[in-house]
Protein backbone atom coordinates (compact mmCIF):
# COMPACT_ATOMS: atom_id res chain seq x y z
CA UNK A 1 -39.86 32.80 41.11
CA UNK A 2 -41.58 30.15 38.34
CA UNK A 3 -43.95 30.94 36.02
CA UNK A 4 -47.41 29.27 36.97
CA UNK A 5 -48.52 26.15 35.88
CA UNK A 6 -45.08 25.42 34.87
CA UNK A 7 -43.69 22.21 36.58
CA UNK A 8 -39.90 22.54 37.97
CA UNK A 9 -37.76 20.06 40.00
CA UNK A 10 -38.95 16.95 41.56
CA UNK A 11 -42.79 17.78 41.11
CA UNK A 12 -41.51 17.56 37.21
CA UNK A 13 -41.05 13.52 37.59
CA UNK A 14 -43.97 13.53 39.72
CA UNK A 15 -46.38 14.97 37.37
CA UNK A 16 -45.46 12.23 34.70
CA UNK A 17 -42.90 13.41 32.66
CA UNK A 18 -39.76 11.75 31.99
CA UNK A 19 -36.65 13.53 32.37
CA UNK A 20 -34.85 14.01 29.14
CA UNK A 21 -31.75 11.33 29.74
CA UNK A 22 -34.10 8.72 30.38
CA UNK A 23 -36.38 9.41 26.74
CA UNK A 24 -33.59 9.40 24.88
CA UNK A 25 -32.93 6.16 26.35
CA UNK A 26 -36.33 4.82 25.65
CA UNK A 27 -35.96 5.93 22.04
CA UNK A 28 -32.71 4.02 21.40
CA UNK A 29 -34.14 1.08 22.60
CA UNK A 30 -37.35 1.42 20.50
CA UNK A 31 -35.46 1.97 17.83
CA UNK A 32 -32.72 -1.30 18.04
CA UNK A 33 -36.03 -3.37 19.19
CA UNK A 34 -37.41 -1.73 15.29
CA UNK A 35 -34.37 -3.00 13.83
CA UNK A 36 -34.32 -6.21 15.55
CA UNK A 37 -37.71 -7.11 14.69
CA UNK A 38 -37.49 -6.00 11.09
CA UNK A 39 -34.50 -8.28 10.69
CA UNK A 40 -36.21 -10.94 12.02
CA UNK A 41 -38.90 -10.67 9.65
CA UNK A 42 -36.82 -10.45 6.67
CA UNK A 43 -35.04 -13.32 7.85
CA UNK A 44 -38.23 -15.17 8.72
CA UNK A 45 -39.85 -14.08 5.43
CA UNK A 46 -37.57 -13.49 2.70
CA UNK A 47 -36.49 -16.50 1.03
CA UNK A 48 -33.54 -15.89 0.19
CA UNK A 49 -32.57 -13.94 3.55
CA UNK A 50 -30.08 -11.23 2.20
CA UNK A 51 -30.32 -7.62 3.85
CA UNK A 52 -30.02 -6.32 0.36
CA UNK A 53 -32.00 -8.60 -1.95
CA UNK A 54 -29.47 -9.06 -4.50
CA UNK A 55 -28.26 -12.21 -3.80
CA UNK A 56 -29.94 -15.50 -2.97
CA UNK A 57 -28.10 -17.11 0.44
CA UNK A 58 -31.24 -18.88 1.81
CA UNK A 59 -28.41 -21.85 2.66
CA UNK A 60 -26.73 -19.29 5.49
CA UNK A 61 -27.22 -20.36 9.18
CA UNK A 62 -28.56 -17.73 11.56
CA UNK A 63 -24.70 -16.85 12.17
CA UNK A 64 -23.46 -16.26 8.46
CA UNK A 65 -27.09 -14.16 7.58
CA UNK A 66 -26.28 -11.72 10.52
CA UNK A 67 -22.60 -11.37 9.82
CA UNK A 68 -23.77 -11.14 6.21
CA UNK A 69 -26.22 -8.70 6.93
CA UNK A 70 -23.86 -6.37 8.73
CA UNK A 71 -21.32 -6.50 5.98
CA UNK A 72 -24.19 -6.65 3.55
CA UNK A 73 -25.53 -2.84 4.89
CA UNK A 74 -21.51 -1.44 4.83
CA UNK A 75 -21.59 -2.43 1.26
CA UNK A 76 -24.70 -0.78 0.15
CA UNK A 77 -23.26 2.68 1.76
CA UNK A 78 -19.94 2.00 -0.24
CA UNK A 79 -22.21 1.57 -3.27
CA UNK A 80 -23.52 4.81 -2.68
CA UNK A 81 -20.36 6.47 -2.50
CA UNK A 82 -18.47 8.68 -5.37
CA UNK A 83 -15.91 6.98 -7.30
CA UNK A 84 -13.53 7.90 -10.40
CA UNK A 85 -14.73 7.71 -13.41
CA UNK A 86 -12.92 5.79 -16.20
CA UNK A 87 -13.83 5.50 -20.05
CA UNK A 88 -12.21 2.49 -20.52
CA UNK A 89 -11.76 -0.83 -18.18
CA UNK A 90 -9.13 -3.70 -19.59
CA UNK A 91 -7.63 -6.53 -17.77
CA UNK A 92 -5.47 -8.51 -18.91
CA UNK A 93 -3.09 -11.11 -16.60
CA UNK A 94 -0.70 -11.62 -18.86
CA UNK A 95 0.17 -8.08 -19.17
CA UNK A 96 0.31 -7.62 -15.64
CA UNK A 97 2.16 -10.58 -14.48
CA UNK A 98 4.72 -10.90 -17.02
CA UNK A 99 4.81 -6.86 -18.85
CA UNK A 100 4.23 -5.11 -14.92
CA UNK A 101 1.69 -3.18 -17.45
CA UNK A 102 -0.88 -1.36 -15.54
CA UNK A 103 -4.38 -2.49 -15.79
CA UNK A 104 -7.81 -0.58 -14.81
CA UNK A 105 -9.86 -3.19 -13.95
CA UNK A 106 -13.49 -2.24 -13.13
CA UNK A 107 -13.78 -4.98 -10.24
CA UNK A 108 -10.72 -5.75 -7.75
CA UNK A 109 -11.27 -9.21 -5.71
CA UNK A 110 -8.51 -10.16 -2.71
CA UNK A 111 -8.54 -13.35 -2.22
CA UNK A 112 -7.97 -13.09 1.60
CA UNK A 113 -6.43 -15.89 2.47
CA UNK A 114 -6.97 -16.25 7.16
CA UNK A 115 -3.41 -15.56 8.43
CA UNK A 116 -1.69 -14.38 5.03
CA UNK A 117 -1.13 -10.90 5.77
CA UNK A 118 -5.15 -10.68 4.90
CA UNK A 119 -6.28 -7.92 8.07
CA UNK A 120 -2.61 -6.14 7.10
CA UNK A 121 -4.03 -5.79 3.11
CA UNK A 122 -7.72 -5.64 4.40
CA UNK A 123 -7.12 -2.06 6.32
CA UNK A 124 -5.04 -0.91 3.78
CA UNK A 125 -7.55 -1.14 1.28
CA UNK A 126 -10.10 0.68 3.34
CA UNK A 127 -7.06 3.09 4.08
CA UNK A 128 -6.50 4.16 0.51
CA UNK A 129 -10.63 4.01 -0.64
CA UNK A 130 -11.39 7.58 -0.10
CA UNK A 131 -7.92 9.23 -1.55
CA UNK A 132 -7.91 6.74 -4.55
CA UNK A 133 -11.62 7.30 -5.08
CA UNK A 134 -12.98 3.45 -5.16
CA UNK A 135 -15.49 1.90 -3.29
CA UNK A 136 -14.92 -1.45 -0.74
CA UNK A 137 -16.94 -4.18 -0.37
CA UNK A 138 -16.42 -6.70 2.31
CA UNK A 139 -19.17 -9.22 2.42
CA UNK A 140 -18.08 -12.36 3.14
CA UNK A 141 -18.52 -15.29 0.57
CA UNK A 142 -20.67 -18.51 2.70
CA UNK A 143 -20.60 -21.26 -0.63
CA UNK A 144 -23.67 -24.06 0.28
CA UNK A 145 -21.83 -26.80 0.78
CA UNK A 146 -24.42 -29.14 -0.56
CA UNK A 147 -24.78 -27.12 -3.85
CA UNK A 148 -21.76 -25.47 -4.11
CA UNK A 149 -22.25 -24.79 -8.01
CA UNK A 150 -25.20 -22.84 -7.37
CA UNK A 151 -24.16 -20.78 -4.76
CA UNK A 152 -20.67 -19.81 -6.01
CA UNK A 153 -22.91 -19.04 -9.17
CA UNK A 154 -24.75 -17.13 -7.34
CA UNK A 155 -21.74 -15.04 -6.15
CA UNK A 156 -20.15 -14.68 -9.25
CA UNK A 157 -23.47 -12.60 -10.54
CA UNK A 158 -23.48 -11.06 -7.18
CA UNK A 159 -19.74 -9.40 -7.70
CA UNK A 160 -20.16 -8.53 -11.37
CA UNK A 161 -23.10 -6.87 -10.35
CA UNK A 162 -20.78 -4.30 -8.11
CA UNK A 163 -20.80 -0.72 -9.82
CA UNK A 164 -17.64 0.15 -11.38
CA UNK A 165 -14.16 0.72 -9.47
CA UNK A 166 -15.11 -1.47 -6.33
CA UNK A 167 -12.75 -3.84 -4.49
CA UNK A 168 -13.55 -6.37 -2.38
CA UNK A 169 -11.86 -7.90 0.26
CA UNK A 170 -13.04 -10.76 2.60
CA UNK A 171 -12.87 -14.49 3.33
CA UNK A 172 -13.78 -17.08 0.29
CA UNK A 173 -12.25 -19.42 -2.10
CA UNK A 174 -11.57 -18.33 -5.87
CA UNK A 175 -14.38 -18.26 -8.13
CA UNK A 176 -13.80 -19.20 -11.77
CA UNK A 177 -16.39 -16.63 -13.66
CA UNK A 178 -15.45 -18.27 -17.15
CA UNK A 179 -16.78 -21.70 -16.24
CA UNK A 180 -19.47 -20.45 -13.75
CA UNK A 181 -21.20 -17.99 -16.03
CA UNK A 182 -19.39 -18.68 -19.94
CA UNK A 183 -18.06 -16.85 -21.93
CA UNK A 184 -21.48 -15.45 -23.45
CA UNK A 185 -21.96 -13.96 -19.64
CA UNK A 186 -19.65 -11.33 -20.00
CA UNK A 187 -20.70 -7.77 -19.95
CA UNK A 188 -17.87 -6.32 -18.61
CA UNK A 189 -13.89 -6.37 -18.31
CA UNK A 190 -13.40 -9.48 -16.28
CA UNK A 191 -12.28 -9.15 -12.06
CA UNK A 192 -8.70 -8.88 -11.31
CA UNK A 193 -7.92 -10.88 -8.44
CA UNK A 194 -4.93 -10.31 -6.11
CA UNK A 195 -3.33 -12.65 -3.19
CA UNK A 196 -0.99 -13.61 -0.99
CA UNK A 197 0.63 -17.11 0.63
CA UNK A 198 2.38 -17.99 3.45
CA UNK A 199 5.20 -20.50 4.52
CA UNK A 200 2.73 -23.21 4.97
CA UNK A 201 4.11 -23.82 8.36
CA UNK A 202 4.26 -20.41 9.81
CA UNK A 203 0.30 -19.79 8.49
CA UNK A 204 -1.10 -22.76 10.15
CA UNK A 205 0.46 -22.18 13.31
CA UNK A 206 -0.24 -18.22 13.06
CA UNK A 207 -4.42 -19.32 12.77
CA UNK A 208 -4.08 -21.95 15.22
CA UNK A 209 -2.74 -19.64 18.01
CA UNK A 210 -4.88 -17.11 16.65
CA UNK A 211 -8.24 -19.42 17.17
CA UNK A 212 -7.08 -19.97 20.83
CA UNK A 213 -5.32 -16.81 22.17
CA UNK A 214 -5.69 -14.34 19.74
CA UNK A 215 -7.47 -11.02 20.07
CA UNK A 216 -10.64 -12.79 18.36
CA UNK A 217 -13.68 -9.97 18.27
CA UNK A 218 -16.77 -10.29 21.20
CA UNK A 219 -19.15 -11.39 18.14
CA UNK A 220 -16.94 -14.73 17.15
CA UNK A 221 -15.63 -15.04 21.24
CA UNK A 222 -19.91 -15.71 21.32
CA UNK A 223 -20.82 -17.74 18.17
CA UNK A 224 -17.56 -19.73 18.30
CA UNK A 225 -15.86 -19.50 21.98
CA UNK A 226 -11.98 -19.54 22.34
CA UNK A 227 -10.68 -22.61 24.07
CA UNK A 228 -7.54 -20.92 25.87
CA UNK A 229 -6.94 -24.38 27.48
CA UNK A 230 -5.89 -25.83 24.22
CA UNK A 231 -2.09 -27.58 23.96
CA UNK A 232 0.68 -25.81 22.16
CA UNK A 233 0.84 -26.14 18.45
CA UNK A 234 3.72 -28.41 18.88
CA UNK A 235 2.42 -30.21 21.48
CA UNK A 236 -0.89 -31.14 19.38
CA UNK A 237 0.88 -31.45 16.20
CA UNK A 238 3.65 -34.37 17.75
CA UNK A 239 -0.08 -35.59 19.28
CA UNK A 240 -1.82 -35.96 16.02
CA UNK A 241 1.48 -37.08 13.98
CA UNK A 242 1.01 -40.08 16.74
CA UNK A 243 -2.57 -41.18 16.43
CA UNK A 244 -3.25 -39.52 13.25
CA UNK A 245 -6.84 -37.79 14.70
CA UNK A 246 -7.92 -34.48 14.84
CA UNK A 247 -9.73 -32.98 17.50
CA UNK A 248 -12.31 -30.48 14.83
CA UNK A 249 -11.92 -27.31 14.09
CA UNK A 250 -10.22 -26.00 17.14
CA UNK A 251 -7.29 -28.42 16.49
CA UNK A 252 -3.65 -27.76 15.40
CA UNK A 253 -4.57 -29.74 11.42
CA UNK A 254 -8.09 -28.84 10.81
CA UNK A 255 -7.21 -25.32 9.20
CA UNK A 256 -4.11 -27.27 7.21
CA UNK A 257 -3.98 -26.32 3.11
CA UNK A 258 -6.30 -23.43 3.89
CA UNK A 259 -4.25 -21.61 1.25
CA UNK A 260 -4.56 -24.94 -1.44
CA UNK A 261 -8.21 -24.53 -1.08
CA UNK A 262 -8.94 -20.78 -1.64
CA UNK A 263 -6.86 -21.00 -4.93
CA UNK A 264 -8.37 -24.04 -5.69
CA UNK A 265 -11.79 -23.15 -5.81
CA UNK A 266 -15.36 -24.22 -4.13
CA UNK A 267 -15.46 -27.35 -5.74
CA UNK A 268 -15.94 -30.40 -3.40
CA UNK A 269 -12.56 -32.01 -5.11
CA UNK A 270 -10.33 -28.58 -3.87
CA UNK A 271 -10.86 -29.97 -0.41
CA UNK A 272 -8.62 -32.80 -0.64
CA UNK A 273 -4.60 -31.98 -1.13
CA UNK A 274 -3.54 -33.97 -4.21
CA UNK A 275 -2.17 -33.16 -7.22
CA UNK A 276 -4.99 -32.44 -9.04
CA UNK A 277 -5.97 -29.73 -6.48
CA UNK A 278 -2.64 -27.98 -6.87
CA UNK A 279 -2.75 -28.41 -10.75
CA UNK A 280 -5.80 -26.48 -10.42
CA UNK A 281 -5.15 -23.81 -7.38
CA UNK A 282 -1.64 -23.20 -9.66
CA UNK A 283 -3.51 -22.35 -13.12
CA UNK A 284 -5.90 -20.09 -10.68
CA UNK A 285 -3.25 -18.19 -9.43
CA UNK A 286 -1.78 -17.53 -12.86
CA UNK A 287 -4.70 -15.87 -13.62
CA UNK A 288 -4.06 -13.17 -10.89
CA UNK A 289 -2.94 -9.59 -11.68
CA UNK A 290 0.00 -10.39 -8.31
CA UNK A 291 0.53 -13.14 -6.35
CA UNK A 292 2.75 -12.28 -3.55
CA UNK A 293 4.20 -14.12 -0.83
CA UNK A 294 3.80 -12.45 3.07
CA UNK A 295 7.76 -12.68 3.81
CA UNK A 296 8.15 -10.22 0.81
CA UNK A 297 5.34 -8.13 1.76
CA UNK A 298 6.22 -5.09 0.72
CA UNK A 299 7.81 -5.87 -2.63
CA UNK A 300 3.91 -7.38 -3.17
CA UNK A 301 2.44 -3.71 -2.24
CA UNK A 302 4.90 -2.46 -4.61
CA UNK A 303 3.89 -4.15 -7.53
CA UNK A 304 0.05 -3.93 -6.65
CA UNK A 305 1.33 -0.10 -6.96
CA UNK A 306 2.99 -0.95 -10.47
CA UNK A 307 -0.12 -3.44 -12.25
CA UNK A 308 -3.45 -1.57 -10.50
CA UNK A 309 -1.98 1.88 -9.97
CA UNK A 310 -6.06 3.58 -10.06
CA UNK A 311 -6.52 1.51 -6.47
CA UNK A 312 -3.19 1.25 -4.98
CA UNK A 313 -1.53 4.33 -5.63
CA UNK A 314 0.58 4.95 -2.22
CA UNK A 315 -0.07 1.38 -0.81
CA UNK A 316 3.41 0.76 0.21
CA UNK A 317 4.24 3.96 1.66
CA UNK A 318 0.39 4.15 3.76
CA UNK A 319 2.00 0.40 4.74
CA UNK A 320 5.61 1.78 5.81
CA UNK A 321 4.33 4.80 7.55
CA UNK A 322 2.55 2.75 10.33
CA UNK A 323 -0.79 3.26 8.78
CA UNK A 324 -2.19 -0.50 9.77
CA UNK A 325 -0.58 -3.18 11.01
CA UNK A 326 -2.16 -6.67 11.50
CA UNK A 327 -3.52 -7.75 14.80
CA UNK A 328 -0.68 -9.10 17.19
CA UNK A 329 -1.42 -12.96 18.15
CA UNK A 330 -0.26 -13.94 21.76
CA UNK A 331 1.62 -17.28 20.69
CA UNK A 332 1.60 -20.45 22.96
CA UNK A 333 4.35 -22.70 21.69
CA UNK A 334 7.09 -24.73 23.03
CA UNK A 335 10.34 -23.72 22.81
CA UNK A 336 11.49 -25.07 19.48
CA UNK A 337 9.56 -27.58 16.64
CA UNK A 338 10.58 -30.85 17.36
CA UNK A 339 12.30 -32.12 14.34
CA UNK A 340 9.56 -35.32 13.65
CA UNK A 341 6.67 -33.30 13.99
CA UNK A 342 7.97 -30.16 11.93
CA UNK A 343 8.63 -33.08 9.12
CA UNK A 344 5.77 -34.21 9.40
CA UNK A 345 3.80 -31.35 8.38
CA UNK A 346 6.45 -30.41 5.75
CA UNK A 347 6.49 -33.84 4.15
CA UNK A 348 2.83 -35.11 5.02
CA UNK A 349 0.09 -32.82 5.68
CA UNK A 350 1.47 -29.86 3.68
CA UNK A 351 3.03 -31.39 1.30
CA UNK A 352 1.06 -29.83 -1.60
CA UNK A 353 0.57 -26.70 -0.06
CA UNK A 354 4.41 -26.29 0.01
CA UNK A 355 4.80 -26.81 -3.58
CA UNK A 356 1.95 -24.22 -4.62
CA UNK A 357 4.18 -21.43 -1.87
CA UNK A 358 7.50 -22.77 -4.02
CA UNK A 359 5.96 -22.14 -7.27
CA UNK A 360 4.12 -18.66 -6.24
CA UNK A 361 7.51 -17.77 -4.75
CA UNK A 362 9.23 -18.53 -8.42
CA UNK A 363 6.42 -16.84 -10.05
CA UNK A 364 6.39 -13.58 -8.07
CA UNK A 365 10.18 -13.59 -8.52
CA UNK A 366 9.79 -13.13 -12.62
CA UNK A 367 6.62 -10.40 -12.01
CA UNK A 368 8.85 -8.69 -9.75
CA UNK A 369 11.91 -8.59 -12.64
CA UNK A 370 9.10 -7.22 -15.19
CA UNK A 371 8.83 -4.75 -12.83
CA UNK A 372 12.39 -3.57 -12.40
CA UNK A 373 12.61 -5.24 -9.34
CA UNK A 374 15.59 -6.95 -7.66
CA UNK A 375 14.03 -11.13 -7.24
């Protein structure tokens, strides 16, 4: 028996009214066609096209302002979460490089360097947030090319405006806050940056497989594509060591001294491997609290434990227990380097980059006998 006036069953979608699956699905899409069009106005309207006003990136293409946006919202939640308090911040590079002194910096910057461990170091960070009490910020870092001053200006004022005991971790080339702000600028203890290199070699083969057969994410499979067609490293590297041409950025040399550049800086000159660009990258990465190489990763993790103990309390053993682990790369080689081609790299295209990995390597080896390691 039903109550009258009371519609049941099919008369129920007859008499109008939706069943409740199918309003819920209505509302979801109301709301992401909300969001859409509200990011399309800000990005239509707002000058300088940032989802949280704070920094001016009207230079970013329609690609970089919605990956910026995304990361740009996850950093505003960090912002809002709790974090340690300290009464006093201090950094000091010297202390930490060659004394293994700890340091509590009040802003943490990775320098995450694309195939250097950097997805391995990024999850661990994120890992370790909540029991170590610090926030994360992962925004990427898009310098203007044409005014690259500015913009890495702009970032500098960006990250020191970061509340206390945040580290951030994503893709971009060192910034030098002394010369981009002065000395009169400072308000706060100065960032303590951290990194990692990789045998030159190993690093540029590890991104090119990655670019073409790697588990790449839906959003850069659409913006970018993945050529799976592409020749074997090898293959295109003996190709290119013959006619000296590269085929853009999906080829085997375009991504070569990837590592020179982020140390060097977002200067125009940092672009070109000389010796002026590894004078510069090298008195960049002496400024760093650790500079580890990825074939001693976990002696790195160790001493990030040692020099920034507030962040990266339990880093090693969240790393040896299986916590993260980077994303595997299916590799598409040939069977071994051939010998003029592996030279060729070595000697010629990475030359420089292999002396700034030598002298990192030498480097990490004193830090690591400061900190009662064995070299």
């Amino acid at each position: 028996m039903r109550r009258a006036g009371v519609a049941s069953g099919p008369s129920a979608t007859a008499a109008g009214t939706a069943p409740r699956p199918a309003r819920r699905r209505r509302a979801v899409q109301l709301r992401f066609a909300y969001a859409l069009a509200a990011g399309a106005l800000l990005y239509l309207v707002v000058p300088w096209r940032t989802a949280d006003l704070k920094l001016d990136a009207a230079h970013l293409t329609t690609r970089q302002w919605l990956g910026d946006a995304y990361w740009a919202a996850r950093a505003m939640k960090a912002e809002a979460a709790p974090a340690a308090r300290h009464r006093h911040y201090h950094y000091n590079s010297t202390a930490a490089r060659h004394g293994c002194l700890p340091q509590a910096a009040e802003l943490v910057l990775h320098l995450k360097v694309p195939k250097a461990a950097s997805t391995t170091v990024f999850d661990l960070i994120e890992a370790l947030s909540s029991k170590n009490r610090y926030r994360v910020n992962n925004r990427p870092q898009y310098v203007d090319g044409a005014h690259r001053t500015r913009s890495a200006t702009q970032y500098a004022r960006y990250f020191l405006s970061l509340k206390p005991r945040t580290v951030r971790s994503a893709h971009g080339a060192y910034l030098d806050f002394d010369r981009l702000l002065g000395d009169s600028s400072w308000t706060r203890a100065p960032p303590a940056y951290v990194g990692l290199v990789r045998e030159p070699t190993k690093r540029l083969q590890s991104h090119y497989d990655y670019l073409h057969w790697g588990p790449r994410s839906a959003w850069a499979k659409m913006w970018k594509g993945q050529d799976t067609s592409a020749a074997p490293f090898w293959e295109c590297v003996e190709a290119r060591r013959r006619d000296r041409v590269d085929e853009g950025r999906g080829g085997c040399l375009y991504w070569a001294n990837v590592q020179l550049t982020y140390f060097c800086g977002v200067d125009e000159a940092c672009s070109v491997a000389n010796a002026a660009t590894l004078r510069r990258a090298l008195a960049h990465a002496r400024a760093f609290a650790a500079v580890g190489i990825v074939e001693d990763l976990g002696a790195f993790l160790a001493v990030l434990e040692r020099v920034l103990p507030g962040y990266f309390a339990g880093i090693r053993a969240r790393y040896e227990g299986d916590a993260t682990r980077s994303r595997t790369t299916r590799h598409k080689r040939a069977a071994a380097p051939p010998a003029a081609a592996a030279a060729y790299l070595k000697d010629e295209v990475l030359r420089f980059e292999y002396l700034l990995y030598d002298a990192v390597a030498r480097d990490f080896n004193h830090q690591k006998r400061a900190c009662n390691m064995s070299p």
